[in-house]
Structure formats: C-alpha cells, structure tokens
C-alpha atoms as a PDB file:
ATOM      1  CA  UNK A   1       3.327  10.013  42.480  1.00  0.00           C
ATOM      2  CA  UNK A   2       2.686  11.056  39.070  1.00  0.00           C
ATOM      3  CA  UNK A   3       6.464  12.776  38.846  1.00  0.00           C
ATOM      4  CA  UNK A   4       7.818   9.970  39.603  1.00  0.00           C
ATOM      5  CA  UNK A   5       6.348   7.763  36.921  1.00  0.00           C
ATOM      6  CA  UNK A   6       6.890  10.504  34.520  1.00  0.00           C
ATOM      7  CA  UNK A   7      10.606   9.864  35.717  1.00  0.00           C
ATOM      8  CA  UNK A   8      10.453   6.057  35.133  1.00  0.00           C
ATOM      9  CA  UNK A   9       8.922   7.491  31.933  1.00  0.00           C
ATOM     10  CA  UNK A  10      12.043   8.912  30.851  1.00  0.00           C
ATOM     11  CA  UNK A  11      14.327   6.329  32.529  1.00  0.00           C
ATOM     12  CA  UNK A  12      12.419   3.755  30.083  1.00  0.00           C
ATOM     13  CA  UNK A  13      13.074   6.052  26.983  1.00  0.00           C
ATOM     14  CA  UNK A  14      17.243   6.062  27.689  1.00  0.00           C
ATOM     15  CA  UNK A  15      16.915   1.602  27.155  1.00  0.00           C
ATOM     16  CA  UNK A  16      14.922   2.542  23.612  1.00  0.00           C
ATOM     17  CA  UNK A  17      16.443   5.893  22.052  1.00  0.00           C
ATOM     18  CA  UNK A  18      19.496   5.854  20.148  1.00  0.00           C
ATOM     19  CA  UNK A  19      21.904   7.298  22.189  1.00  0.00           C
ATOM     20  CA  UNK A  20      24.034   8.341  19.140  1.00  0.00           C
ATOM     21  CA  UNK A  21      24.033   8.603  15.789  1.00  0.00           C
ATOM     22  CA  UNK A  22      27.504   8.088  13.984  1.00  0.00           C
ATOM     23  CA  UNK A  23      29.259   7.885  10.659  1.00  0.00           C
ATOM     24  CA  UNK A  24      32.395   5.338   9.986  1.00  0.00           C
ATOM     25  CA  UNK A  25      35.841   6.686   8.290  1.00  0.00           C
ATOM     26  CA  UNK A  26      34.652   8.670   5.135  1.00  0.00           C
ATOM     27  CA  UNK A  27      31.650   7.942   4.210  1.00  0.00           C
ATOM     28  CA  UNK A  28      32.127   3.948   5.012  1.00  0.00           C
ATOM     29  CA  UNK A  29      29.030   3.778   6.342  1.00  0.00           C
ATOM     30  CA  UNK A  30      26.750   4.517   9.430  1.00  0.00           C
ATOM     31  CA  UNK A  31      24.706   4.148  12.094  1.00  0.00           C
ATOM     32  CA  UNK A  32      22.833   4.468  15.510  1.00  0.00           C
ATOM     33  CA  UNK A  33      23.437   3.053  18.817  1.00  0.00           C
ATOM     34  CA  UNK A  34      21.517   2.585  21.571  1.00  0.00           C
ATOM     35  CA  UNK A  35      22.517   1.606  25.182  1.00  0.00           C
ATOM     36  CA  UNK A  36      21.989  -2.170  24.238  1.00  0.00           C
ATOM     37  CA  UNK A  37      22.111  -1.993  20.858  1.00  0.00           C
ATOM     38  CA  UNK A  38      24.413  -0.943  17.737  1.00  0.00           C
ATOM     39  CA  UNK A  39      22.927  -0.938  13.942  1.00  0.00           C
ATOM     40  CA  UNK A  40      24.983   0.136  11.236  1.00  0.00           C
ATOM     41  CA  UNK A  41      25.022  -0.118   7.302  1.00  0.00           C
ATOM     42  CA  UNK A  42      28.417  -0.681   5.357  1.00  0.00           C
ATOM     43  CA  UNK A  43      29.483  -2.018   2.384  1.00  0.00           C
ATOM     44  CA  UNK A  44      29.449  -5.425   4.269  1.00  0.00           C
ATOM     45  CA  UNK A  45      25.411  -4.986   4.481  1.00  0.00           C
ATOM     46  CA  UNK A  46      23.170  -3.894   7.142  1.00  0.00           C
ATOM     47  CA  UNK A  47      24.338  -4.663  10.792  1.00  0.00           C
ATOM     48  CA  UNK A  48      22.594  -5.630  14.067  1.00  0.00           C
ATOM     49  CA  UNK A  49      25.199  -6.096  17.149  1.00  0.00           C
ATOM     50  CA  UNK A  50      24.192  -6.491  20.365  1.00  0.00           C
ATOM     51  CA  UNK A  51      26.295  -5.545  23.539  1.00  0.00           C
ATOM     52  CA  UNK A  52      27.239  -8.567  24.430  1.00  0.00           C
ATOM     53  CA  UNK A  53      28.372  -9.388  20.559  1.00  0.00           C
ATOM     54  CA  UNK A  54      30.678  -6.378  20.887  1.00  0.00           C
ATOM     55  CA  UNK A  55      31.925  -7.809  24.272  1.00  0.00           C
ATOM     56  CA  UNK A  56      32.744 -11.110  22.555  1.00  0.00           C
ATOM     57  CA  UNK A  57      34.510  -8.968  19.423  1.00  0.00           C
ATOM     58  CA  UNK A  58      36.614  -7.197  22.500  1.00  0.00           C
ATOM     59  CA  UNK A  59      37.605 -10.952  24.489  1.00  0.00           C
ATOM     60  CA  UNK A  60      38.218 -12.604  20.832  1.00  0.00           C
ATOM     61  CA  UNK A  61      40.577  -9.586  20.078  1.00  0.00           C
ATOM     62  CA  UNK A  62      38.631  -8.961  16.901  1.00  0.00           C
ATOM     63  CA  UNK A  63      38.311  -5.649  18.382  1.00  0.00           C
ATOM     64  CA  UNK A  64      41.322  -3.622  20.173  1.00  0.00           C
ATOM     65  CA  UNK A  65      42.532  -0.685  20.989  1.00  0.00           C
ATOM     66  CA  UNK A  66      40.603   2.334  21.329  1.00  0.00           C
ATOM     67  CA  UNK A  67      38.005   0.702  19.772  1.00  0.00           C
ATOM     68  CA  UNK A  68      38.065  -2.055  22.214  1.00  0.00           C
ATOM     69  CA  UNK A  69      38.300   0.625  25.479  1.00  0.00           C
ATOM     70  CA  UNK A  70      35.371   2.456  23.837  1.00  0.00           C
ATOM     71  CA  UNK A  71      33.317  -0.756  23.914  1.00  0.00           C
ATOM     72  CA  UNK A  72      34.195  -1.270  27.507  1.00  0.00           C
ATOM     73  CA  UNK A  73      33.319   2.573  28.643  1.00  0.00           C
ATOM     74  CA  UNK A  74      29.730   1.864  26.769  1.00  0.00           C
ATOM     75  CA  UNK A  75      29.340  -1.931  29.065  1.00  0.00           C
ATOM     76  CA  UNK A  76      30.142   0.561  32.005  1.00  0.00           C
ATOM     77  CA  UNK A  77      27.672   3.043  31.569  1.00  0.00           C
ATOM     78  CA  UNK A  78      24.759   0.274  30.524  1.00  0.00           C
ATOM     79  CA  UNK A  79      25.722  -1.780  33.738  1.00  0.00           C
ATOM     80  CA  UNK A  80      24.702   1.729  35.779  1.00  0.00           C
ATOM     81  CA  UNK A  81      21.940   2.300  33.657  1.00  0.00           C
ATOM     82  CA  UNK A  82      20.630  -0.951  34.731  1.00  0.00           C
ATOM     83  CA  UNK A  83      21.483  -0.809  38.489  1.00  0.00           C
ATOM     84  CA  UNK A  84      19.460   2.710  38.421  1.00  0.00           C
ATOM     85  CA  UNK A  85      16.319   1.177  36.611  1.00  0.00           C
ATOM     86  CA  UNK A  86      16.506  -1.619  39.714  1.00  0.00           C
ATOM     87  CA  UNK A  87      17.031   1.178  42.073  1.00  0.00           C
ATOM     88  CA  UNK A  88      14.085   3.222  40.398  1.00  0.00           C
ATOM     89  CA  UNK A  89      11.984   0.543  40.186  1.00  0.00           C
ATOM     90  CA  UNK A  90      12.443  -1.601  43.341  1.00  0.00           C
ATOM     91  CA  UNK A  91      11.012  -0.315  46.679  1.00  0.00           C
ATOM     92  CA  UNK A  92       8.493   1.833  48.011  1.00  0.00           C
ATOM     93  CA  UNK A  93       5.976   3.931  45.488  1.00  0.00           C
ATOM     94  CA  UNK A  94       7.010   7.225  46.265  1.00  0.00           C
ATOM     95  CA  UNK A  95      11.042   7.136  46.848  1.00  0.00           C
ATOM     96  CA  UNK A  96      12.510   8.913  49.720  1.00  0.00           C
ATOM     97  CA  UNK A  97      15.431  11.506  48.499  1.00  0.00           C
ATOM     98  CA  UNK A  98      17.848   9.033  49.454  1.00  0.00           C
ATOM     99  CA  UNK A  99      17.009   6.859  46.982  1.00  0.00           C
ATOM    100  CA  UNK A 100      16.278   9.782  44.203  1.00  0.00           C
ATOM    101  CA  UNK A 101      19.756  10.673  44.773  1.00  0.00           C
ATOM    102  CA  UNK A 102      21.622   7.703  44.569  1.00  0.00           C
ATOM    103  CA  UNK A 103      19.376   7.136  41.044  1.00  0.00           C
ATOM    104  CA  UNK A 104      20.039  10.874  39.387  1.00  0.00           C
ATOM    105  CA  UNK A 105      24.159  10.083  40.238  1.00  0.00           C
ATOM    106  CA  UNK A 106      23.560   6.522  38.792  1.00  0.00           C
ATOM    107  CA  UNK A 107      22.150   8.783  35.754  1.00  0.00           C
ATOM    108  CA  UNK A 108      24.534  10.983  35.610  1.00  0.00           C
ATOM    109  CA  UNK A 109      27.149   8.969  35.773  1.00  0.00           C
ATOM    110  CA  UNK A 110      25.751   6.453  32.988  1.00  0.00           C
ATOM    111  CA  UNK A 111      25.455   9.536  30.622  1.00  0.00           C
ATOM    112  CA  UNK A 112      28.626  10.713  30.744  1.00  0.00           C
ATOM    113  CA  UNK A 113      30.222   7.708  30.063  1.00  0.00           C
ATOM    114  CA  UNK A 114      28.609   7.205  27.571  1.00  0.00           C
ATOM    115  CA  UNK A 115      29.917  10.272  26.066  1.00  0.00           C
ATOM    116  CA  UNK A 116      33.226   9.211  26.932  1.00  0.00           C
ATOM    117  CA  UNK A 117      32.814   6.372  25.214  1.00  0.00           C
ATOM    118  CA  UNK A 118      32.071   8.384  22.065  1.00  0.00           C
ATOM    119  CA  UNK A 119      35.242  10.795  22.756  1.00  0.00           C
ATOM    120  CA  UNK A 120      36.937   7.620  22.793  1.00  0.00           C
ATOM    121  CA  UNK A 121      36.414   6.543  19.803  1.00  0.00           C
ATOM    122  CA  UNK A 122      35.779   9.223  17.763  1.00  0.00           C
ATOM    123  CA  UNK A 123      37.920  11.972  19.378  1.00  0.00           C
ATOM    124  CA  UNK A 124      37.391  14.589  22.120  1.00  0.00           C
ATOM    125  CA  UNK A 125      34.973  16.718  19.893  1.00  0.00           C
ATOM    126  CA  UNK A 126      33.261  13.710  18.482  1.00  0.00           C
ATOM    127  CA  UNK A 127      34.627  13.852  14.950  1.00  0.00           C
ATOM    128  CA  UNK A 128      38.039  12.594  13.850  1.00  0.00           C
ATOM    129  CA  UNK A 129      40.010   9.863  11.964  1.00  0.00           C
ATOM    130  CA  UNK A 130      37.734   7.415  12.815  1.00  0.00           C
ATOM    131  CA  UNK A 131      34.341   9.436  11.882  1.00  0.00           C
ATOM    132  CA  UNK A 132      31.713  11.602  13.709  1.00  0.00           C
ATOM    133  CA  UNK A 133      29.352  11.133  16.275  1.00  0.00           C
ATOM    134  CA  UNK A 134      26.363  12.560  17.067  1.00  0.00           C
ATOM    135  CA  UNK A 135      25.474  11.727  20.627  1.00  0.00           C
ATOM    136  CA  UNK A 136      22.110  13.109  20.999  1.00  0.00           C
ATOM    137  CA  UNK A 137      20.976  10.684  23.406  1.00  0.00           C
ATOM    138  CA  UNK A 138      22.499  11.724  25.977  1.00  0.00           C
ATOM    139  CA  UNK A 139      20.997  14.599  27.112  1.00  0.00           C
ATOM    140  CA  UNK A 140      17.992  12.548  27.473  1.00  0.00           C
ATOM    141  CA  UNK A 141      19.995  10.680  29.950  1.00  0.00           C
ATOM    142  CA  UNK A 142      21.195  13.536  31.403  1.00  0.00           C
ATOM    143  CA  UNK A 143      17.621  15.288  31.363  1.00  0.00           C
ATOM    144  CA  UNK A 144      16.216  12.205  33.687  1.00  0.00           C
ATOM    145  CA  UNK A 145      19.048  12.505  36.341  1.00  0.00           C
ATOM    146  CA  UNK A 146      18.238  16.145  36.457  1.00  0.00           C
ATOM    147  CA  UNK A 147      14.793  15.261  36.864  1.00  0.00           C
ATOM    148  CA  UNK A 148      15.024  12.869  39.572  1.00  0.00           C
ATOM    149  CA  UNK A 149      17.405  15.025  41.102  1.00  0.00           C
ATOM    150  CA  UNK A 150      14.574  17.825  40.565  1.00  0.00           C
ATOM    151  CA  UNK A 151      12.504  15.636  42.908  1.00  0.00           C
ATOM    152  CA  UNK A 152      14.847  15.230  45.428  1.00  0.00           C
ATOM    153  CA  UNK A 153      14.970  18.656  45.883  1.00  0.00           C
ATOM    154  CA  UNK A 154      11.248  18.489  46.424  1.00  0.00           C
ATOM    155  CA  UNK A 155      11.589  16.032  49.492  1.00  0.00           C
ATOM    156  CA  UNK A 156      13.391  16.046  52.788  1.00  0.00           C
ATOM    157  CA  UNK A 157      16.061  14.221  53.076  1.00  0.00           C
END
C-alpha cells in the first residue's frame, strides 16, 4: 500500500515539474514547460500559455509547421498522462498487475513523446536552429513507469 502511493506520489510530481527547460533562437529568450503549462520570457515580456492556448495558436494557424506538429506530439503525451492518473487513481486500493501494467506503458509512452515533441522542435539532439532544450523532466516520467512497472513485478499477474 505504501508503494503504491509513493507511485501516485511521483505520478502527481510529472502534472507539476517542468518537463523541460528551453532556450529560443539565440539568445531570444527562454523558458520552462510543463505537461500543462509553457512560461517563457522574450523581448515581448514574460509569457504564460496554457495547452489549450497553444492548441488554439495550432487551429488559428498562428502556429505551423514543425512547430505546430511539436504542439500536437506534447497534447498526445498529456492526454496519456491523464488517462494513466484515471487509471492510477480509479479502482481498487492496491492495483492488481494488470492494471500496474497498463499504467507504467501509459507512462512510458507519455514520456517519450514528450521527448519527441522536443526532437521535434528543436532537433534530434535537442539543440538546433530553433534553440536547445533541456528535457529534464522526463526521466521523472520515465522513473514512475519504471516504478509502477517495479511493482508489477512484485505481484502475480
């Protein structure tokens, strides 16, 4: 019992840390972003966007491209964090393995694309053209898959 809310614990910390930590262009500004949330500081000011503000950028076109695919990947990989903090939370008090298994893949799977989306937009080894990322986030995410999937191992199945 106590594993497992040590494992909501951790599920709870993916929704609150920054899941990266990024520069724009050259030194045209910067920021952090976590699974809900972007902030950023540019010569335009300090920036709070939501998600669902980027989603609007991506359906009003203000945003396209690889940009805009980026922004989807990220929407992806919040949508499964989501459905595995339902799944995690929902149901009996101590999970059978079923369960812990379909959450650590949900995990899993939320993590990477969320790296994805950084490789996206930044490049495949998170620094290009369009600046750097620092995605160190997501081996938080992918630290609480492992540990659900930790407990699985612990249970029959």
């Amino acid at each position: 019992m106590t594993k497992y809310f040590l494992a909501i614990f951790l599920l709870f910390l993916c929704f609150i840390m920054p899941v990266q930590i990024y520069s724009i262009g050259d030194g045209y500004g910067a920021g952090i972003q976590g699974a809900f949330y972007r902030y950023q500081e540019s010569s335009y000011g300090p920036s709070f966007i939501p998600v669902n503000q980027d989603v609007n950028y991506v359906i009003s076109g203000i945003y396209s491209g690889k940009t805009a695919l980026s922004i989807l990947v990220w929407l992806i990989g919040d949508i499964i964090l989501v459905f595995a903090t339902i799944v995690a939370l929902f149901g009996e008090k101590e999970p059978n393995a079923r369960k812990i298994k379909i959450i650590c893949s949900l995990l899993m799977a939320s993590g990477c694309l969320f790296l994805i989306s950084a490789m996206l937009q930044f490049g495949i080894f998170l620094h290009g053209v369009a600046g750097i990322s620092i995605p160190f986030g997501v081996p938080l995410i992918l630290i609480s898959g492992w540990y659900f999937f930790k407990m699985r191992s612990t249970r029959s199945v």
